[in-house]
Structure formats: structure tokens, C-alpha cells
N, C-alpha and C. Protein backbone atom coordinates (compact mmCIF):
# COMPACT_ATOMS: atom_id res chain seq x y z
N UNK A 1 0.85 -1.17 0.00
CA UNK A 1 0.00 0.00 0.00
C UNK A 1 0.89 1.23 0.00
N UNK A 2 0.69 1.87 -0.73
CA UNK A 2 1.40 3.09 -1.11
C UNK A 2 0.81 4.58 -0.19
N UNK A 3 1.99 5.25 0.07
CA UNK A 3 1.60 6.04 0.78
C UNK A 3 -0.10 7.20 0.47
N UNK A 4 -0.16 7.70 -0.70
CA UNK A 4 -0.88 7.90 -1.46
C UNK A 4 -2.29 7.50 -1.05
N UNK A 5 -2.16 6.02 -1.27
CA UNK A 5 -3.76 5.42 -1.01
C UNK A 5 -3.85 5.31 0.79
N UNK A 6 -3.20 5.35 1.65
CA UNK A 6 -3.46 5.17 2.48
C UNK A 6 -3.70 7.27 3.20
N UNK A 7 -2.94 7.57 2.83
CA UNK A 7 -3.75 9.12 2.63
C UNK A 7 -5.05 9.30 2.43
N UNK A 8 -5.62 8.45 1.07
CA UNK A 8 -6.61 8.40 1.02
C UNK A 8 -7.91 8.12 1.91
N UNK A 9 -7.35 6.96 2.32
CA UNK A 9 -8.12 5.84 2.85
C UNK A 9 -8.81 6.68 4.50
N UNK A 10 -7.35 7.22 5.10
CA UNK A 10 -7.14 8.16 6.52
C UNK A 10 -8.44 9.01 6.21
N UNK A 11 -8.20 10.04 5.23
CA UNK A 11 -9.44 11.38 4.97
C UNK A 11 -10.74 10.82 4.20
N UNK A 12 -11.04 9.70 3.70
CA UNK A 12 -12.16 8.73 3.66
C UNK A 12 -12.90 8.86 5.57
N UNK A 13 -12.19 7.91 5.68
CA UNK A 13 -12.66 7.82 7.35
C UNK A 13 -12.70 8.56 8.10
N UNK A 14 -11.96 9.40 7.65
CA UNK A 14 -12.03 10.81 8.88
C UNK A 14 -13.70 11.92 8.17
N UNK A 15 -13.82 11.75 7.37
CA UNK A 15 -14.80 11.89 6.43
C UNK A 15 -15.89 11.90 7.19
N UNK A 16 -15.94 10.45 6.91
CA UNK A 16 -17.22 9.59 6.80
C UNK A 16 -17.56 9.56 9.08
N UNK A 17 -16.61 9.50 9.72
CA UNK A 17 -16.90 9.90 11.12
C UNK A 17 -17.10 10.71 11.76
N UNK A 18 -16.57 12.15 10.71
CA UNK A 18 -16.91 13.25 11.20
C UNK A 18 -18.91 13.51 11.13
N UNK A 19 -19.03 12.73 9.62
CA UNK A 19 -20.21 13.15 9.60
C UNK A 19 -21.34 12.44 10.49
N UNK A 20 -20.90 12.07 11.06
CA UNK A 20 -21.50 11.39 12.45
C UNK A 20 -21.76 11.55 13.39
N UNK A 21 -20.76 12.34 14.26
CA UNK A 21 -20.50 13.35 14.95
C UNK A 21 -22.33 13.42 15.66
N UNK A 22 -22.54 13.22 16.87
CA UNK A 22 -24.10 13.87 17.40
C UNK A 22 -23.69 15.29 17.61
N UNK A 23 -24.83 15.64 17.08
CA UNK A 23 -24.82 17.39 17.66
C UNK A 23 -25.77 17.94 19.03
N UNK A 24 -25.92 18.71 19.54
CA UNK A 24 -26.31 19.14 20.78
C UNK A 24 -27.48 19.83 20.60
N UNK A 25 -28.57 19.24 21.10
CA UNK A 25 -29.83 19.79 20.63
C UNK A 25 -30.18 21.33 20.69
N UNK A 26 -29.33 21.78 22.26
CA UNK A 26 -29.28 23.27 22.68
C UNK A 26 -28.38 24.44 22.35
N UNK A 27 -28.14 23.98 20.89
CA UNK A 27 -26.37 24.57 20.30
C UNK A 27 -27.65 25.58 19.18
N UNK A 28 -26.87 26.75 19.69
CA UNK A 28 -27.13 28.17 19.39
C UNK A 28 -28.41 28.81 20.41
N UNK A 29 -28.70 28.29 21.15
CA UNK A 29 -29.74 28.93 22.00
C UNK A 29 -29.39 30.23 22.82
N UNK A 30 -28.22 30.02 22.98
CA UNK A 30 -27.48 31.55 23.62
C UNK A 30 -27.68 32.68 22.40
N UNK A 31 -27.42 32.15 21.18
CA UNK A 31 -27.23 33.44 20.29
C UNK A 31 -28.77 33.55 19.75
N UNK A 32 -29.79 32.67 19.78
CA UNK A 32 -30.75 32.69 19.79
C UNK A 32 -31.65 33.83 20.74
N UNK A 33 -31.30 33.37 22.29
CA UNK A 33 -31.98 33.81 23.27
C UNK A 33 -31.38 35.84 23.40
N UNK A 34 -29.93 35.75 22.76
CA UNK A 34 -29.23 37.61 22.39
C UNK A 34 -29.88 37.58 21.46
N UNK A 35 -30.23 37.36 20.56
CA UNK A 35 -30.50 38.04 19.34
C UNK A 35 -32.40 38.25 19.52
N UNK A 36 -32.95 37.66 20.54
CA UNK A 36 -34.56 37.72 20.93
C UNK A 36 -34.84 39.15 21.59
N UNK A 37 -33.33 39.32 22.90
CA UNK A 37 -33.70 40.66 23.81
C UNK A 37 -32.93 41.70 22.82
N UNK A 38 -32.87 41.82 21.91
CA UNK A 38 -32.23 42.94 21.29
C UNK A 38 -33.30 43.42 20.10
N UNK A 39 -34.47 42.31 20.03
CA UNK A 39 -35.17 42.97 18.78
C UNK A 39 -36.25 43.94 19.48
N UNK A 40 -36.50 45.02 18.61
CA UNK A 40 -37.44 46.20 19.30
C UNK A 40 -38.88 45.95 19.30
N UNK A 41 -39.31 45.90 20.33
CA UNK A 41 -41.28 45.60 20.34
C UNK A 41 -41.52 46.42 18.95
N UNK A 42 -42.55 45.68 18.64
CA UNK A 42 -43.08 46.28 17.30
C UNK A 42 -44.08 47.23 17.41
N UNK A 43 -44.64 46.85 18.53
CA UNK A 43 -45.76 47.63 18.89
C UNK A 43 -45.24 48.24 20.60
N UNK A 44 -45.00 49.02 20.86
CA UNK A 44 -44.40 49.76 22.25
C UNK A 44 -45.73 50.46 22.79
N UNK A 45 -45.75 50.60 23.78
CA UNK A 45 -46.69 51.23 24.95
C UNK A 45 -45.99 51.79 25.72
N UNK A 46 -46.56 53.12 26.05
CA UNK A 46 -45.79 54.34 26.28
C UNK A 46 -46.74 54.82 27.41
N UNK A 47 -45.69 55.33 29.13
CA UNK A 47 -46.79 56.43 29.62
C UNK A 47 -47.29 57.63 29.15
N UNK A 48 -46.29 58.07 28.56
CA UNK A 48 -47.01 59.47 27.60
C UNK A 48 -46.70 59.59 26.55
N UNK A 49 -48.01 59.87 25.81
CA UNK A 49 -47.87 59.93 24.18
C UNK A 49 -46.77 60.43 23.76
N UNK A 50 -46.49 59.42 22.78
CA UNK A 50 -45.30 60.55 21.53
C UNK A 50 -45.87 61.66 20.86
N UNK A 51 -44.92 62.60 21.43
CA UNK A 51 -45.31 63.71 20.28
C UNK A 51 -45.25 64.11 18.99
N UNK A 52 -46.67 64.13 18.65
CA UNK A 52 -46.41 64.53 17.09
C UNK A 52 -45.65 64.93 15.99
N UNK A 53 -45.48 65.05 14.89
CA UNK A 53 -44.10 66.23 14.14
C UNK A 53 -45.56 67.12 13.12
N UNK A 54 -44.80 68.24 13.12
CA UNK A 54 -45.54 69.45 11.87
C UNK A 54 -44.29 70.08 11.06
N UNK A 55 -44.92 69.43 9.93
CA UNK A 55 -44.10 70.12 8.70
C UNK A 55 -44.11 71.61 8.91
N UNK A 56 -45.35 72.41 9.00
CA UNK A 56 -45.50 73.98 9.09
C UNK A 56 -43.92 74.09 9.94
N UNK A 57 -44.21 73.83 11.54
CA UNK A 57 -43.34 73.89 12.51
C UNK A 57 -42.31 73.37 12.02
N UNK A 58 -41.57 72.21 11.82
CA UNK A 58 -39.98 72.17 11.14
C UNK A 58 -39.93 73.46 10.13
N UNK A 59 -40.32 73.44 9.01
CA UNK A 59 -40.05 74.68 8.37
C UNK A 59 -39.44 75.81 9.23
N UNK A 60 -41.06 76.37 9.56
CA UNK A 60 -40.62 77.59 9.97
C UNK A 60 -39.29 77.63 11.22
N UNK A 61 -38.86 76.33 11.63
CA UNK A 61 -37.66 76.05 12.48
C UNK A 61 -36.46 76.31 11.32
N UNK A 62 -36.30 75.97 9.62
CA UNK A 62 -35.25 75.93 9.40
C UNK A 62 -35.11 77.21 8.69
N UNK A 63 -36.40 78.14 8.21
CA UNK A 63 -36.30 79.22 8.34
C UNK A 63 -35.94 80.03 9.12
N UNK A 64 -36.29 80.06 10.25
CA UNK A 64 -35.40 81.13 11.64
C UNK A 64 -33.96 80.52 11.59
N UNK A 65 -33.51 79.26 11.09
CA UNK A 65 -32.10 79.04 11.28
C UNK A 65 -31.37 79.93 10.33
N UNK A 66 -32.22 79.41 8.76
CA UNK A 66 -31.60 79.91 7.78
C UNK A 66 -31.19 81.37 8.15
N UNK A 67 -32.01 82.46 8.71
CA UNK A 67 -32.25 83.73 8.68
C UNK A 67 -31.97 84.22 9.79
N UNK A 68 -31.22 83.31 10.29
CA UNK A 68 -30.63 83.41 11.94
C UNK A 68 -30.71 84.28 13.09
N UNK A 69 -32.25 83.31 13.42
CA UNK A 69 -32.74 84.28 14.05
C UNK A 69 -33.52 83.10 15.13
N UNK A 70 -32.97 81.95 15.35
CA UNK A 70 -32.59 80.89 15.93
C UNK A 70 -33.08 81.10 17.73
N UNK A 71 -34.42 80.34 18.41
CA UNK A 71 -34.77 80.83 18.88
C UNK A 71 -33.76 80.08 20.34
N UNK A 72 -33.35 80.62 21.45
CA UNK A 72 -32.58 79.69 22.41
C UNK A 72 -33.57 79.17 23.49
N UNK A 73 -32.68 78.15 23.37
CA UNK A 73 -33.50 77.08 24.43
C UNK A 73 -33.34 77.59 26.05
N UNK A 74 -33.95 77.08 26.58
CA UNK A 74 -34.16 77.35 28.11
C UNK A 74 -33.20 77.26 28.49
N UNK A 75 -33.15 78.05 29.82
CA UNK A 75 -31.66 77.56 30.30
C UNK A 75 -32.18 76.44 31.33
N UNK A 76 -31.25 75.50 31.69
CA UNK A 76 -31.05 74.12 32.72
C UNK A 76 -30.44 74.64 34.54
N UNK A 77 -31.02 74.86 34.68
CA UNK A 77 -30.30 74.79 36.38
C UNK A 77 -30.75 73.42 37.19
N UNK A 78 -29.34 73.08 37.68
CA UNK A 78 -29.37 71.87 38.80
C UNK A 78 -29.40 72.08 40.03
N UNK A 79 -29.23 71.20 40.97
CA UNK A 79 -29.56 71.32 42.41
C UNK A 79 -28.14 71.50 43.11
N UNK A 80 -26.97 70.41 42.15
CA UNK A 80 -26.00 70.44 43.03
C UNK A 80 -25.22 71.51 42.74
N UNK A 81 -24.44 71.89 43.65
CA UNK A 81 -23.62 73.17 43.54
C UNK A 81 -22.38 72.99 43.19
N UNK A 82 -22.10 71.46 43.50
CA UNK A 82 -20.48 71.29 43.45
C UNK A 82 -19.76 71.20 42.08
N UNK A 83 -18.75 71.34 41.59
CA UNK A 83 -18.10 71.04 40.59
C UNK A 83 -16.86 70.58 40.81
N UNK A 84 -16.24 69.50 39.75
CA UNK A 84 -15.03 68.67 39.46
C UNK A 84 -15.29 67.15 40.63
N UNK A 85 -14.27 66.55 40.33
CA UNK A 85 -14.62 64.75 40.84
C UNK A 85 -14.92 64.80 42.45
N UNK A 86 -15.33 63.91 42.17
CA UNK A 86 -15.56 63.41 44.00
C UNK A 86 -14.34 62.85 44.60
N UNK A 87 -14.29 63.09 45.91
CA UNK A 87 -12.61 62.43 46.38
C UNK A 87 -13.09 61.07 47.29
């Protein structure tokens, strides 16, 4: 027997046992069970309505930009007084 055919013969059998092999009934259930909590409700329920959009209103928003005259937002005040890291 020549080296050749017994090459053969090796990746025949290694072949034919691999495809045998039992598989695991619970194999992909992890990427199954990530890929379930990541898809977005299709239908969502909300405590308070989403607010609408108006074309009129965007407009006339990119008009005051264009014509810069850009209206400013509120100002934000917080409670805490402190500033820079905590020690």
C-alpha cells in the first residue's frame, strides 16, 4: 500500500466519522436567546404619548435658522452646587 492510497483511505474515514459526529440539541440557543432581547417591540406602549411632528413647525424652524434668528432654548439649572470629581 502506497503512501498515497493510504492518505486516502485516513481522509475517507475521517470523512465519513466526522459526519457522524451527534450534535447538541441546545447549540445556538445563547445566540438565539441575544438576538430575541435585542429585537425592538413592534408595537411599544408608552406612559405618555409621543409627540407629534408638523411640517409647518420644522419649516418655519429651518427658516429662523436659515435667517438666523434661531430661537434659544431654556436655560437648565441643577440642584447640586459642586463642581469637578468626587474624592
Amino acid at each position: 500500500m502506497s503512501f498515497d492510497t493510504r492518505l486516502c483511505a485516513v481522509l475517507a474515514l475521517a470523512a465519513t466519522v466526522g459526519a457522524c459526529t451527534p450534535t447538541d440539541a441546545t447549540f445556538g440557543n445563547a445566540v438565539r436567546t441575544t438576538m430575541a432581547a435585542q429585537v425592538v417591540d413592534p408595537d411599544p406602549r408608552y406612559d405618555n404619548p409621543v409627540p407629534t411632528t408638523d411640517g409647518a413647525k420644522s419649516a418655519g424652524a429651518v427658516d429662523r435658522y436659515r435667517a438666523d434668528r434661531v430661537k434659544q432654548p431654556d436655560t437648565i439649572s441643577t440642584t447640586d452646587g459642586q463642581s469637578g470629581s468626587p474624592k
